[in-house]
PDB file of N, CA and C in Angstrom:
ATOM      1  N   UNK A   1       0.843  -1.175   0.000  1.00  0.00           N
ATOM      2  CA  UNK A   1       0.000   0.000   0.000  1.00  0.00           C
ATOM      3  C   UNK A   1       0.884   1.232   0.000  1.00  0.00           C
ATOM      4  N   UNK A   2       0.846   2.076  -0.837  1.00  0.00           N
ATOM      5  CA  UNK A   2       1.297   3.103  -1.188  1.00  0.00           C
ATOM      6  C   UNK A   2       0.615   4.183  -0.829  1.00  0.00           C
ATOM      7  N   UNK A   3       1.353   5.514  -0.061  1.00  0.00           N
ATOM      8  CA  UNK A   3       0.926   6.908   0.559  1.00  0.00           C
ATOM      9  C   UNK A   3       0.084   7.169  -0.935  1.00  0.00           C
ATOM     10  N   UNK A   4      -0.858   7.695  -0.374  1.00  0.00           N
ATOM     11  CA  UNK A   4      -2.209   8.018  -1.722  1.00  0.00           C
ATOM     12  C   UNK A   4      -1.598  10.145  -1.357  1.00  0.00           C
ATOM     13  N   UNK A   5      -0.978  11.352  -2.075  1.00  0.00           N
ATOM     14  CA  UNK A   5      -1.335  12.413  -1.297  1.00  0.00           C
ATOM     15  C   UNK A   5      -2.640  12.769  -1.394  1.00  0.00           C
ATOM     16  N   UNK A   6      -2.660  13.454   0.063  1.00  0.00           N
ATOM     17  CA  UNK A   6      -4.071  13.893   0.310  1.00  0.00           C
ATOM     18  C   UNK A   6      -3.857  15.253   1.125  1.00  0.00           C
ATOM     19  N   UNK A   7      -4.742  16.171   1.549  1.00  0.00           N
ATOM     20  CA  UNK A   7      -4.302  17.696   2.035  1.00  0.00           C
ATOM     21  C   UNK A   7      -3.651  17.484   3.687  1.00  0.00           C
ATOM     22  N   UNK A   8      -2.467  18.099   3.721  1.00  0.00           N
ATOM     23  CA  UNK A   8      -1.982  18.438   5.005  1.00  0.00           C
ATOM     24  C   UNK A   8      -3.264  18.596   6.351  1.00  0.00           C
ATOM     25  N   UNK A   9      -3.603  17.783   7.394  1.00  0.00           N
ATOM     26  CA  UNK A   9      -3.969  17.938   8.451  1.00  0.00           C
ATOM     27  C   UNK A   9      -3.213  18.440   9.202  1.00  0.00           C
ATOM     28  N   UNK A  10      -4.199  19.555  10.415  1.00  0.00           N
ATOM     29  CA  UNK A  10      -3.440  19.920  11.829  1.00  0.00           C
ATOM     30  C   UNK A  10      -3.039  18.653  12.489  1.00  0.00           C
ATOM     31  N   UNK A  11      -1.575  18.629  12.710  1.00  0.00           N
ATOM     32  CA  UNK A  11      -1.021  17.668  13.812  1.00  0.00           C
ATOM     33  C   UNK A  11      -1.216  17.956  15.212  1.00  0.00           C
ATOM     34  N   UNK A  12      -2.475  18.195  15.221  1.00  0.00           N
ATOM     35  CA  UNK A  12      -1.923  18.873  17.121  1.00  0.00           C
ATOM     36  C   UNK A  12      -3.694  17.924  17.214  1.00  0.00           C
ATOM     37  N   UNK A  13      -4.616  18.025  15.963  1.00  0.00           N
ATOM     38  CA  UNK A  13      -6.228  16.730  16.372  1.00  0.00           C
ATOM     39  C   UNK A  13      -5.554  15.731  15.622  1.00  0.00           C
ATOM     40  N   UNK A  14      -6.579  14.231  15.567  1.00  0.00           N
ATOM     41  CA  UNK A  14      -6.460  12.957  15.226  1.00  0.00           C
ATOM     42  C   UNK A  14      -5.962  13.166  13.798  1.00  0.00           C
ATOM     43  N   UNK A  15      -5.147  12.146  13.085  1.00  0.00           N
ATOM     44  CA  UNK A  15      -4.790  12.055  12.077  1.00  0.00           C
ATOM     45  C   UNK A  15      -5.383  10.948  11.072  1.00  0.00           C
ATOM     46  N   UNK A  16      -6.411  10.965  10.499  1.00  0.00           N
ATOM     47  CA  UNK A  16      -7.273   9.721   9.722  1.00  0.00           C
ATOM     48  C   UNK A  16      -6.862  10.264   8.036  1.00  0.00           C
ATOM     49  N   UNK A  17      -6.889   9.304   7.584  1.00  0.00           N
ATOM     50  CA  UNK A  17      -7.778   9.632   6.493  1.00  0.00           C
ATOM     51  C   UNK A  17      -8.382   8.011   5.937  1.00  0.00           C
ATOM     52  N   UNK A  18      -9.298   8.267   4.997  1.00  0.00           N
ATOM     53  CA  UNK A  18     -10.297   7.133   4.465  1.00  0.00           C
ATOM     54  C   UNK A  18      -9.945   5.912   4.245  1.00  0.00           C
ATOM     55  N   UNK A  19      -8.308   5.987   3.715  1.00  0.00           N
ATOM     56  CA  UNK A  19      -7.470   4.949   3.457  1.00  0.00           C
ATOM     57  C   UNK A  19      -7.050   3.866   4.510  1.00  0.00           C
ATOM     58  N   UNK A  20      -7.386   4.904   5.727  1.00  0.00           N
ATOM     59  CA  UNK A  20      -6.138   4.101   6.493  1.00  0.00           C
ATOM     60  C   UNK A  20      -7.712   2.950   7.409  1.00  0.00           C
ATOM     61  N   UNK A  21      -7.306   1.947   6.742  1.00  0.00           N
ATOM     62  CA  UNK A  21      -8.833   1.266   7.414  1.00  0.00           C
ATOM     63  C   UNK A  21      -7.843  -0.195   7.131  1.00  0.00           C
ATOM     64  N   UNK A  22      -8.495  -1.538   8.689  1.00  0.00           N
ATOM     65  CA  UNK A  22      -7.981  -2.785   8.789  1.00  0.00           C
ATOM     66  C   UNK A  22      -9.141  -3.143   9.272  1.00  0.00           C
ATOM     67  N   UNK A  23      -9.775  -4.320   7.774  1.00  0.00           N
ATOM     68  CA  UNK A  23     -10.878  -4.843   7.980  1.00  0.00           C
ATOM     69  C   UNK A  23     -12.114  -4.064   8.110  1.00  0.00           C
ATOM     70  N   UNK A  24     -12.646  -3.778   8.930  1.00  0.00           N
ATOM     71  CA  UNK A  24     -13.940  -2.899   9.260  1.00  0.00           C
ATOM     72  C   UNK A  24     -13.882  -2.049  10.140  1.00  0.00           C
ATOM     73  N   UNK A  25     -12.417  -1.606  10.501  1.00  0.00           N
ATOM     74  CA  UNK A  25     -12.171  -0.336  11.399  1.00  0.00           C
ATOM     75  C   UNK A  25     -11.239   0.584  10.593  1.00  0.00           C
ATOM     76  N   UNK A  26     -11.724   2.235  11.190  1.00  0.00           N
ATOM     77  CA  UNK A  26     -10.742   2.696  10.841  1.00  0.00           C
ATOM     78  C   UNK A  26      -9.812   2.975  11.767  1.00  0.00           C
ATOM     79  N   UNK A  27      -8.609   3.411  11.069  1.00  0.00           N
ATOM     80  CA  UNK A  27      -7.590   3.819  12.179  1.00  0.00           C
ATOM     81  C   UNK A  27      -7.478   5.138  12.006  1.00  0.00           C
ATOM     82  N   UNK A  28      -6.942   5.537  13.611  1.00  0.00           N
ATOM     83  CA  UNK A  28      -6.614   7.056  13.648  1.00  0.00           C
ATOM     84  C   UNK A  28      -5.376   6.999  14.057  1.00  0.00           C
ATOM     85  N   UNK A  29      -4.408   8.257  14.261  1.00  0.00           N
ATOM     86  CA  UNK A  29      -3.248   8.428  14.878  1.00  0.00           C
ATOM     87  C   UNK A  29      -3.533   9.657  15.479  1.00  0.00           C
ATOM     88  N   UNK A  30      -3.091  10.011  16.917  1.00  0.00           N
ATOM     89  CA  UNK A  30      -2.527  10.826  17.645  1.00  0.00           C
ATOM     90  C   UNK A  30      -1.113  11.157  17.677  1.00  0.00           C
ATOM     91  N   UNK A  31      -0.741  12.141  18.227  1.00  0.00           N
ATOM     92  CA  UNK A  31       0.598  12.430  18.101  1.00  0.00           C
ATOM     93  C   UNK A  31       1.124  12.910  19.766  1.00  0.00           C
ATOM     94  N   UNK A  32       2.420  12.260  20.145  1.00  0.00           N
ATOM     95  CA  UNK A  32       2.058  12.276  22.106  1.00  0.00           C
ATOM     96  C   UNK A  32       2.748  13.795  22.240  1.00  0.00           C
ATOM     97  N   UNK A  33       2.734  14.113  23.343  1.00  0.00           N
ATOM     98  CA  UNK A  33       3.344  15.867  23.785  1.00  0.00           C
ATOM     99  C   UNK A  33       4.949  15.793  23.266  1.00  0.00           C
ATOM    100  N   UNK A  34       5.417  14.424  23.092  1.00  0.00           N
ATOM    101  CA  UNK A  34       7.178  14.655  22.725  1.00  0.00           C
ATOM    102  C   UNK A  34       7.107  15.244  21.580  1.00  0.00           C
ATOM    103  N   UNK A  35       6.591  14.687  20.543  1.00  0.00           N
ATOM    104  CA  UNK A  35       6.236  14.707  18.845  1.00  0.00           C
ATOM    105  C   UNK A  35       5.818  16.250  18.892  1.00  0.00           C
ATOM    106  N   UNK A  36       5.076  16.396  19.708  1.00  0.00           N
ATOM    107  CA  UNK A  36       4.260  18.161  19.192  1.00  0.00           C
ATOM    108  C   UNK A  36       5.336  18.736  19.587  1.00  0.00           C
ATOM    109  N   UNK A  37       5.879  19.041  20.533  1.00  0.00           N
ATOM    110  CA  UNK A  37       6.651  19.675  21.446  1.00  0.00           C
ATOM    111  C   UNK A  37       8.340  19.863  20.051  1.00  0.00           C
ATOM    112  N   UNK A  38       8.131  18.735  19.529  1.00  0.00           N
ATOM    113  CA  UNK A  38       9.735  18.844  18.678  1.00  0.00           C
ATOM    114  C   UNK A  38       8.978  19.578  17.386  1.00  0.00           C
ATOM    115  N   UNK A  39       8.014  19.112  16.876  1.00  0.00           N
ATOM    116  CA  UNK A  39       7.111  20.209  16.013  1.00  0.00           C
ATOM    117  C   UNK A  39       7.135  21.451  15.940  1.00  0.00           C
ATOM    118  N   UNK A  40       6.906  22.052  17.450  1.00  0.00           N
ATOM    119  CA  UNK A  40       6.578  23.482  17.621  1.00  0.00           C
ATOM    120  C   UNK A  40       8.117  23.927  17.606  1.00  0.00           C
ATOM    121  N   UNK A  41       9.006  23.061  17.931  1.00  0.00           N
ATOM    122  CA  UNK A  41      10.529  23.180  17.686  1.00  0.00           C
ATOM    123  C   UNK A  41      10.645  23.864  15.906  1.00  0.00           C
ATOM    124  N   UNK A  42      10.636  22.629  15.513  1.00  0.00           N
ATOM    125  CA  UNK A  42      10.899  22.958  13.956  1.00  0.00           C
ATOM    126  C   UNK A  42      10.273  23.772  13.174  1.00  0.00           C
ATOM    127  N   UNK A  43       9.127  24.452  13.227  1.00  0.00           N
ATOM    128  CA  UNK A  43       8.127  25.138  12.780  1.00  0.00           C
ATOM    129  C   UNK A  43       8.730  26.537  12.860  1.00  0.00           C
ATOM    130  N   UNK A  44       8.299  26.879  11.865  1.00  0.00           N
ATOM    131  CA  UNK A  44       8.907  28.516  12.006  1.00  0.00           C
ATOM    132  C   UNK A  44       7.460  29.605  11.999  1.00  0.00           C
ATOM    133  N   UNK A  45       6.656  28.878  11.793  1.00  0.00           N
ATOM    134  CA  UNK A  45       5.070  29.995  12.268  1.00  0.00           C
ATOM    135  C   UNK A  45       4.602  29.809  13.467  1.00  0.00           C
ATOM    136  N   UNK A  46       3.654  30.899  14.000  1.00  0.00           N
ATOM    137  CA  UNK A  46       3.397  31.107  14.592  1.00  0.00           C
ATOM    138  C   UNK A  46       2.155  30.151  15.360  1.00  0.00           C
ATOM    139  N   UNK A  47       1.511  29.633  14.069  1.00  0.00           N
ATOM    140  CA  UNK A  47       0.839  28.335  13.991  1.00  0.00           C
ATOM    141  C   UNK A  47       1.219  27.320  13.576  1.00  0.00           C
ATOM    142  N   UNK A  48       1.967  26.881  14.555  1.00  0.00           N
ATOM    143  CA  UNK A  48       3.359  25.661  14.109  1.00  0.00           C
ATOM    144  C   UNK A  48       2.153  24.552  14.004  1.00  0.00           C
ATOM    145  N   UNK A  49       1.009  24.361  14.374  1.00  0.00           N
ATOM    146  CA  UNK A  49       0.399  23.014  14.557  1.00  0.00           C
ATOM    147  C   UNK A  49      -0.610  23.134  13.249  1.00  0.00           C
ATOM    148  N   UNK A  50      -0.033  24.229  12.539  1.00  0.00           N
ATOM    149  CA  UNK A  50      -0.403  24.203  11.050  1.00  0.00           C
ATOM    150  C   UNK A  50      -0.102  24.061   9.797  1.00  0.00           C
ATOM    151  N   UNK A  51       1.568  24.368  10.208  1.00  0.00           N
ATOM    152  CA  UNK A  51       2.435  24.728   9.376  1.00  0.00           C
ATOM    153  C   UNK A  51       2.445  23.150   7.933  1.00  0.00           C
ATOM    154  N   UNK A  52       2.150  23.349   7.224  1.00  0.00           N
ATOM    155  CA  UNK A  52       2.332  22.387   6.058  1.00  0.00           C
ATOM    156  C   UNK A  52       3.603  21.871   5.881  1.00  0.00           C
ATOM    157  N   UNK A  53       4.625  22.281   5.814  1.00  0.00           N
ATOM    158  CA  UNK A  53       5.832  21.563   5.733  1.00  0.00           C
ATOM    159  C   UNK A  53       5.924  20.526   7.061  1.00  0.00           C
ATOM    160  N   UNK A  54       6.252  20.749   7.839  1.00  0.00           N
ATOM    161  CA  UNK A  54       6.486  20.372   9.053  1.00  0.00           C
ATOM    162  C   UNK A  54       5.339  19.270   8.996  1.00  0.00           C
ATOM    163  N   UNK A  55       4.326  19.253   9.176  1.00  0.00           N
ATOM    164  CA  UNK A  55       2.905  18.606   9.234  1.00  0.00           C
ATOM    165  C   UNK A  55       3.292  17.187   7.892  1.00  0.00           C
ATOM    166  N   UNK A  56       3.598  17.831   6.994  1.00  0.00           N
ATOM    167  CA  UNK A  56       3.819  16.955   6.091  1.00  0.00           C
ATOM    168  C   UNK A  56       5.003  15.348   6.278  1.00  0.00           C
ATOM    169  N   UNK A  57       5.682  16.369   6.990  1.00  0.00           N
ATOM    170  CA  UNK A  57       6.963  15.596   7.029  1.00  0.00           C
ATOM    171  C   UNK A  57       6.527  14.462   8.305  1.00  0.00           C
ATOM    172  N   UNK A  58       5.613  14.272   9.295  1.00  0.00           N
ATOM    173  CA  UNK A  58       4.966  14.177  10.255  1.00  0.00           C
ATOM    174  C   UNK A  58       3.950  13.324  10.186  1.00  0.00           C
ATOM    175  N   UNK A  59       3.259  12.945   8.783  1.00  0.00           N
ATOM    176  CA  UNK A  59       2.570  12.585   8.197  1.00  0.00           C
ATOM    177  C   UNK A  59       2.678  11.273   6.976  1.00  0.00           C
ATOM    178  N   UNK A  60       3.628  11.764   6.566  1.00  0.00           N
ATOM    179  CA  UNK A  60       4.784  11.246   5.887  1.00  0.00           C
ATOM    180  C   UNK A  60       4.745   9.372   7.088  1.00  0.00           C
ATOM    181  N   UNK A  61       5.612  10.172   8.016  1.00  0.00           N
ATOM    182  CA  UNK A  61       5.840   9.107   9.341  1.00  0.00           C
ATOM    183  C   UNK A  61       4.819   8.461   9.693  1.00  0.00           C
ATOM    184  N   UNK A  62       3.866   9.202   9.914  1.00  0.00           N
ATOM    185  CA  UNK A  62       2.608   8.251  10.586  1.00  0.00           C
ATOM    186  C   UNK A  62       2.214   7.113   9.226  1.00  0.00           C
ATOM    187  N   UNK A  63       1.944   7.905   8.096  1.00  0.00           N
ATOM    188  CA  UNK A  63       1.743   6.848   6.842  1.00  0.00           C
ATOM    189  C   UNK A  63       1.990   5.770   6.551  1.00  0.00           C
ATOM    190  N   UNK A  64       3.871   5.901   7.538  1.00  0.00           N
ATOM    191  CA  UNK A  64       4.471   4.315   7.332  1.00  0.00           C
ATOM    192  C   UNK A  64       4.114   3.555   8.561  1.00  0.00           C
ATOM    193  N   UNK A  65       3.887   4.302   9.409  1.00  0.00           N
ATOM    194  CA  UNK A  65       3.755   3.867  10.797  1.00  0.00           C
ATOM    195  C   UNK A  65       1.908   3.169  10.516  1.00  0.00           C
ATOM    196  N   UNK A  66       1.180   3.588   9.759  1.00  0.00           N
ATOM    197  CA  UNK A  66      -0.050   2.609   9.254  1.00  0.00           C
ATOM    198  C   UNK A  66       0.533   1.169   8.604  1.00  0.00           C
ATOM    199  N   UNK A  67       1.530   1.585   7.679  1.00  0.00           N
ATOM    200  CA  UNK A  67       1.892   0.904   6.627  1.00  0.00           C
ATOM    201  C   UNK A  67       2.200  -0.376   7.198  1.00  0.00           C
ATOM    202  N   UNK A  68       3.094  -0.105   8.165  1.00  0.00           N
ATOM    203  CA  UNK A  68       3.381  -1.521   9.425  1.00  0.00           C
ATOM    204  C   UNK A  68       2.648  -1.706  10.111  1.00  0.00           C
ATOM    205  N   UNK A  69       1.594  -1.034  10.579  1.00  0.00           N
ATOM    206  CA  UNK A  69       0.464  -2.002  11.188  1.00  0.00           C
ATOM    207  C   UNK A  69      -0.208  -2.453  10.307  1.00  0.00           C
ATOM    208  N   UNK A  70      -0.496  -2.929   9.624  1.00  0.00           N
ATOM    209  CA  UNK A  70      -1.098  -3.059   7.968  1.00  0.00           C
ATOM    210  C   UNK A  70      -0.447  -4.438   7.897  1.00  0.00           C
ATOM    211  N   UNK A  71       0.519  -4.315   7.871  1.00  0.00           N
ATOM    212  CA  UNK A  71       1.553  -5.111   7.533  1.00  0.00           C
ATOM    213  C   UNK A  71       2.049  -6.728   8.901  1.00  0.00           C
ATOM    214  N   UNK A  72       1.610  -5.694  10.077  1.00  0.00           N
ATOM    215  CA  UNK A  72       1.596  -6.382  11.104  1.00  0.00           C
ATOM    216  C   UNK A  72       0.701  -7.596  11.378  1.00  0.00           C
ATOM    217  N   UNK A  73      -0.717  -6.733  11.237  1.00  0.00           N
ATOM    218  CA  UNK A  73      -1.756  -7.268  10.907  1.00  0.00           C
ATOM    219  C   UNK A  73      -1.928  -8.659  10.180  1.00  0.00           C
ATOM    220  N   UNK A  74      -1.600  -8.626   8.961  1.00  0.00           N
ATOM    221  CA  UNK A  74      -1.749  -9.095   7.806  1.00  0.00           C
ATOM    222  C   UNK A  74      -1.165 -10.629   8.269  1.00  0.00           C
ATOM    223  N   UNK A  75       0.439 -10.422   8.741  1.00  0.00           N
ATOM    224  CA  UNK A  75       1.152 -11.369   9.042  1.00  0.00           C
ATOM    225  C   UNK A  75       0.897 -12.332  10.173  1.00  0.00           C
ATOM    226  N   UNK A  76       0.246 -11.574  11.469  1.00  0.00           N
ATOM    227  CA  UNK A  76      -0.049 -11.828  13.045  1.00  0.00           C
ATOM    228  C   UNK A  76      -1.358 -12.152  13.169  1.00  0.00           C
ATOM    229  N   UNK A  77      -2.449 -11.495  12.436  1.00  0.00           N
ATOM    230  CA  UNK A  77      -3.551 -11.272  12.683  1.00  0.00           C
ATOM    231  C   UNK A  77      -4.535 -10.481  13.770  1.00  0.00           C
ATOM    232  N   UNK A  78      -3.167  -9.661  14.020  1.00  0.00           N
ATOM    233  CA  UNK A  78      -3.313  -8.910  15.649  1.00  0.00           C
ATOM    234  C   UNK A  78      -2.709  -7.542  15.454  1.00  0.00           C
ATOM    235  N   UNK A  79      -3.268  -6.679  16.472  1.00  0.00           N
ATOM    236  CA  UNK A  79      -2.676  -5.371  16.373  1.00  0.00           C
ATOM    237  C   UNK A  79      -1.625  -5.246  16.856  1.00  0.00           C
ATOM    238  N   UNK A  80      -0.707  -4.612  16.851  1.00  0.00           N
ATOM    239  CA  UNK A  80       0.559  -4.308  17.592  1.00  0.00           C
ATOM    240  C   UNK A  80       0.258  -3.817  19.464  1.00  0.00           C
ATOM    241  N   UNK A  81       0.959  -3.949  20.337  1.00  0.00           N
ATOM    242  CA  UNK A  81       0.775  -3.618  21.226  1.00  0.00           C
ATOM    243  C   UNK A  81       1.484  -2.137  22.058  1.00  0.00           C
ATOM    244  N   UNK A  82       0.998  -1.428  22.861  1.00  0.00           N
ATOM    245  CA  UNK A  82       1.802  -0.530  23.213  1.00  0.00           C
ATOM    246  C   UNK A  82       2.810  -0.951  23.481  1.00  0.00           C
ATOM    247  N   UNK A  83       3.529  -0.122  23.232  1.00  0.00           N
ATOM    248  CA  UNK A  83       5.427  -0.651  23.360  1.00  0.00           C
ATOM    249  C   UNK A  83       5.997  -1.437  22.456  1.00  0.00           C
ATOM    250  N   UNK A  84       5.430  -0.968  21.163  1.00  0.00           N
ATOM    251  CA  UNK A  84       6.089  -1.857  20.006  1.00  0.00           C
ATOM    252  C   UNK A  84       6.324  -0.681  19.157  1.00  0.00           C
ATOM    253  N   UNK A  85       7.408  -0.506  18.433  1.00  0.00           N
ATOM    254  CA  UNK A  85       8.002   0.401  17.650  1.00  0.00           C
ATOM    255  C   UNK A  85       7.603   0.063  16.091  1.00  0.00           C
ATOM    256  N   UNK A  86       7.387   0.928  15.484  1.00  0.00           N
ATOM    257  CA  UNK A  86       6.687   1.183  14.103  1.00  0.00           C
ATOM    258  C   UNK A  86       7.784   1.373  13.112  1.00  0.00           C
ATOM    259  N   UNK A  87       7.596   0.169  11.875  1.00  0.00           N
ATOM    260  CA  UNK A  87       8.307   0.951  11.038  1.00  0.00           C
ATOM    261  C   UNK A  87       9.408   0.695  10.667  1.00  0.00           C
ATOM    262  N   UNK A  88      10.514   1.185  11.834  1.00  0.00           N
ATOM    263  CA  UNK A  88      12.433   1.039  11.859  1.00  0.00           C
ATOM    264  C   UNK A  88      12.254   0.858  13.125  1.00  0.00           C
ATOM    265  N   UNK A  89      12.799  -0.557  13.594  1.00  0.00           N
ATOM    266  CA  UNK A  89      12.930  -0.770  15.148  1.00  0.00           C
ATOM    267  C   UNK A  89      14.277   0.265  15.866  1.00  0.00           C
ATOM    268  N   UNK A  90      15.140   0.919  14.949  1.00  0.00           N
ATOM    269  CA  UNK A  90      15.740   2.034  15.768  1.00  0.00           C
ATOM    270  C   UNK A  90      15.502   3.145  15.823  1.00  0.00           C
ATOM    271  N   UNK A  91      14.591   3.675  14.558  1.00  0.00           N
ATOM    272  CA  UNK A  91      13.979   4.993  14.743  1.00  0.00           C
ATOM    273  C   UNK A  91      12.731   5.287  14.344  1.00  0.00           C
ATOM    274  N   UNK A  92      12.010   4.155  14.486  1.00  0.00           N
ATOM    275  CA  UNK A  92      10.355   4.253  14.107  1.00  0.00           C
ATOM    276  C   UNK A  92       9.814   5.119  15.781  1.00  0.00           C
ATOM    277  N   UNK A  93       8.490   5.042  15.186  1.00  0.00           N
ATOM    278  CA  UNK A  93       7.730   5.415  16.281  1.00  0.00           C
ATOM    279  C   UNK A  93       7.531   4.622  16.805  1.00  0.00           C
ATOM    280  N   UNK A  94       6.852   4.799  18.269  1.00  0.00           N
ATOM    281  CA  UNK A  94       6.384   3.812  19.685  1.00  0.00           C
ATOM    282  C   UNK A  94       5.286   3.817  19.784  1.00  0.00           C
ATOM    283  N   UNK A  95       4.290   2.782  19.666  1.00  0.00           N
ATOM    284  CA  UNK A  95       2.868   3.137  20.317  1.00  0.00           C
ATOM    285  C   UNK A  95       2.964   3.323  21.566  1.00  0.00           C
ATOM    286  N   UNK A  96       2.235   4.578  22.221  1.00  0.00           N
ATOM    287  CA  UNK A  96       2.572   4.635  23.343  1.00  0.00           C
ATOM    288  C   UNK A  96       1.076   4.437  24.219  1.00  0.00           C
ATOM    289  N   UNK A  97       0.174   4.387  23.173  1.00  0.00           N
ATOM    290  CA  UNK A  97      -1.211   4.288  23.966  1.00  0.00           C
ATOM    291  C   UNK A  97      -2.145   3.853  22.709  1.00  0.00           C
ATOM    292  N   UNK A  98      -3.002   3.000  23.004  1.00  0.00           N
ATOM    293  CA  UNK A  98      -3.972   2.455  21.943  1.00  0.00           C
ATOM    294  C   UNK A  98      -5.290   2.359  22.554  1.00  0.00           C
ATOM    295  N   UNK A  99      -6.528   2.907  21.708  1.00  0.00           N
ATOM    296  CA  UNK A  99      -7.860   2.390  22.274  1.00  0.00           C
ATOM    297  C   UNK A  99      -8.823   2.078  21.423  1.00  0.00           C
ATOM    298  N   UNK A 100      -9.913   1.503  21.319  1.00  0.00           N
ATOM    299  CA  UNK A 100     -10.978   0.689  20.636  1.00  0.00           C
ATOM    300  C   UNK A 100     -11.907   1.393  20.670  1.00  0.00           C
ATOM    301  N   UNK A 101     -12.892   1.535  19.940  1.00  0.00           N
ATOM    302  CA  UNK A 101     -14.141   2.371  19.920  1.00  0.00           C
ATOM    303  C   UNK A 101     -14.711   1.917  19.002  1.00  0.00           C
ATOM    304  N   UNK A 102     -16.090   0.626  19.797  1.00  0.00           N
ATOM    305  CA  UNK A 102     -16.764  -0.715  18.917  1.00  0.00           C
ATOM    306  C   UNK A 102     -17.795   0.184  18.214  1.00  0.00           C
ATOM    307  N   UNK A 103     -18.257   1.095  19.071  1.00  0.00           N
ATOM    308  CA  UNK A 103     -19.510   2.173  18.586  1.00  0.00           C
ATOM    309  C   UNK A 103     -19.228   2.250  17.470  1.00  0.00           C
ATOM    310  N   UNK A 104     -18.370   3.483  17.332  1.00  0.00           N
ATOM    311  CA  UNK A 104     -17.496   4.210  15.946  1.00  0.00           C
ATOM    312  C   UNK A 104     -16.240   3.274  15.336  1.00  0.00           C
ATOM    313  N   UNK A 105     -16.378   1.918  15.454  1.00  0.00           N
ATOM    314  CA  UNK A 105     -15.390   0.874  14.709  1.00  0.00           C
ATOM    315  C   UNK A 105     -14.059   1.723  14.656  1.00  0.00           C
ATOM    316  N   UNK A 106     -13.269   2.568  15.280  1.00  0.00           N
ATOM    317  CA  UNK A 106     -12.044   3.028  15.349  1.00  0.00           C
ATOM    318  C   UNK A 106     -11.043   2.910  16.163  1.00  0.00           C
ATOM    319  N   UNK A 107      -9.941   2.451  15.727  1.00  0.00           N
ATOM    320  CA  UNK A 107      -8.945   2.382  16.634  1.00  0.00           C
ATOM    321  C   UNK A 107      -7.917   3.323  16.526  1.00  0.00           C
ATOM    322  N   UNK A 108      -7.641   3.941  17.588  1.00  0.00           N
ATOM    323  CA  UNK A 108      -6.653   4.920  17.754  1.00  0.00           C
ATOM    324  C   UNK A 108      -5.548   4.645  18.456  1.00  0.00           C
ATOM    325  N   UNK A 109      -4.415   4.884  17.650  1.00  0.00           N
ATOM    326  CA  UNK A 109      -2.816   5.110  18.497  1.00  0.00           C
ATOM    327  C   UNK A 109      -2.670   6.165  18.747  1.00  0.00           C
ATOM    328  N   UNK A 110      -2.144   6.244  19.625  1.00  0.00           N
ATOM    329  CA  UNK A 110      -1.281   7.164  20.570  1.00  0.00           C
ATOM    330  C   UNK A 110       0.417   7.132  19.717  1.00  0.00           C
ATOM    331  N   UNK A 111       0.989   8.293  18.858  1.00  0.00           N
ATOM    332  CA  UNK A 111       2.714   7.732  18.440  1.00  0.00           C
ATOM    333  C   UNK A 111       3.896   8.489  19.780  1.00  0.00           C
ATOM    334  N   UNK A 112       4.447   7.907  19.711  1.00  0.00           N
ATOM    335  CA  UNK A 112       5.687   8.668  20.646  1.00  0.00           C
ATOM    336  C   UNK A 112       6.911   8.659  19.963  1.00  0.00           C
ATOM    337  N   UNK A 113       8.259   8.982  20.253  1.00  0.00           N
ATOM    338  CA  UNK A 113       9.357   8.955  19.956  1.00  0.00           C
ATOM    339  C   UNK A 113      10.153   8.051  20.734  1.00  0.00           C
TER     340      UNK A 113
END
């Protein structure tokens, strides 16, 4: 599965888009206070939790960080668990928090650094 582009989201709410779906849920991503915090670092506006470059590059990451749960999935038949690194086991992301929502069929990560 290949990044489809689609318009820059604020990184600071949930990160979905239509694509990112396993089986009959969708997935979301959050981003934890380390991730924003190095964001508002790199950002040179004033609305760093807007800024398109930055956001992109951020996005970019989470994309692959689907891509391997996708991938995880596929192989395990199971979701990854908090405390499993996404991606590049030396510099992927960390799930650092995951939750279920049977109502709204969505599952959301929590990413960390």
């Amino acid at each position: 599965m290949d990044f489809i582009p689609i318009p820059v989201q604020p990184v600071i709410s949930s990160l979905h888009y239509e694509q990112w779906r396993i089986e009959t849920f969708r997935i979301k991503f959050l981003l934890s206070e380390r991730i924003l915090t190095e964001i508002r670092k790199l950002s040179r506006q004033p609305n760093w939790y807007e800024d398109p470059i930055v956001a992109a590059t951020y996005i970019d990451r989470v994309n692959d960080c689907f891509i391997s749960i996708k991938k995880f999935h596929a192989l395990f038949g199971v979701l990854p668990q908090i405390g499993d690194r996404l991606y590049n086991e030396d510099t992927g992301m960390i799930i650092q928090d995951r939750s279920i929502d049977g109502n709204l069929m969505t599952i959301t990560f929590t990413l960390s650094l």
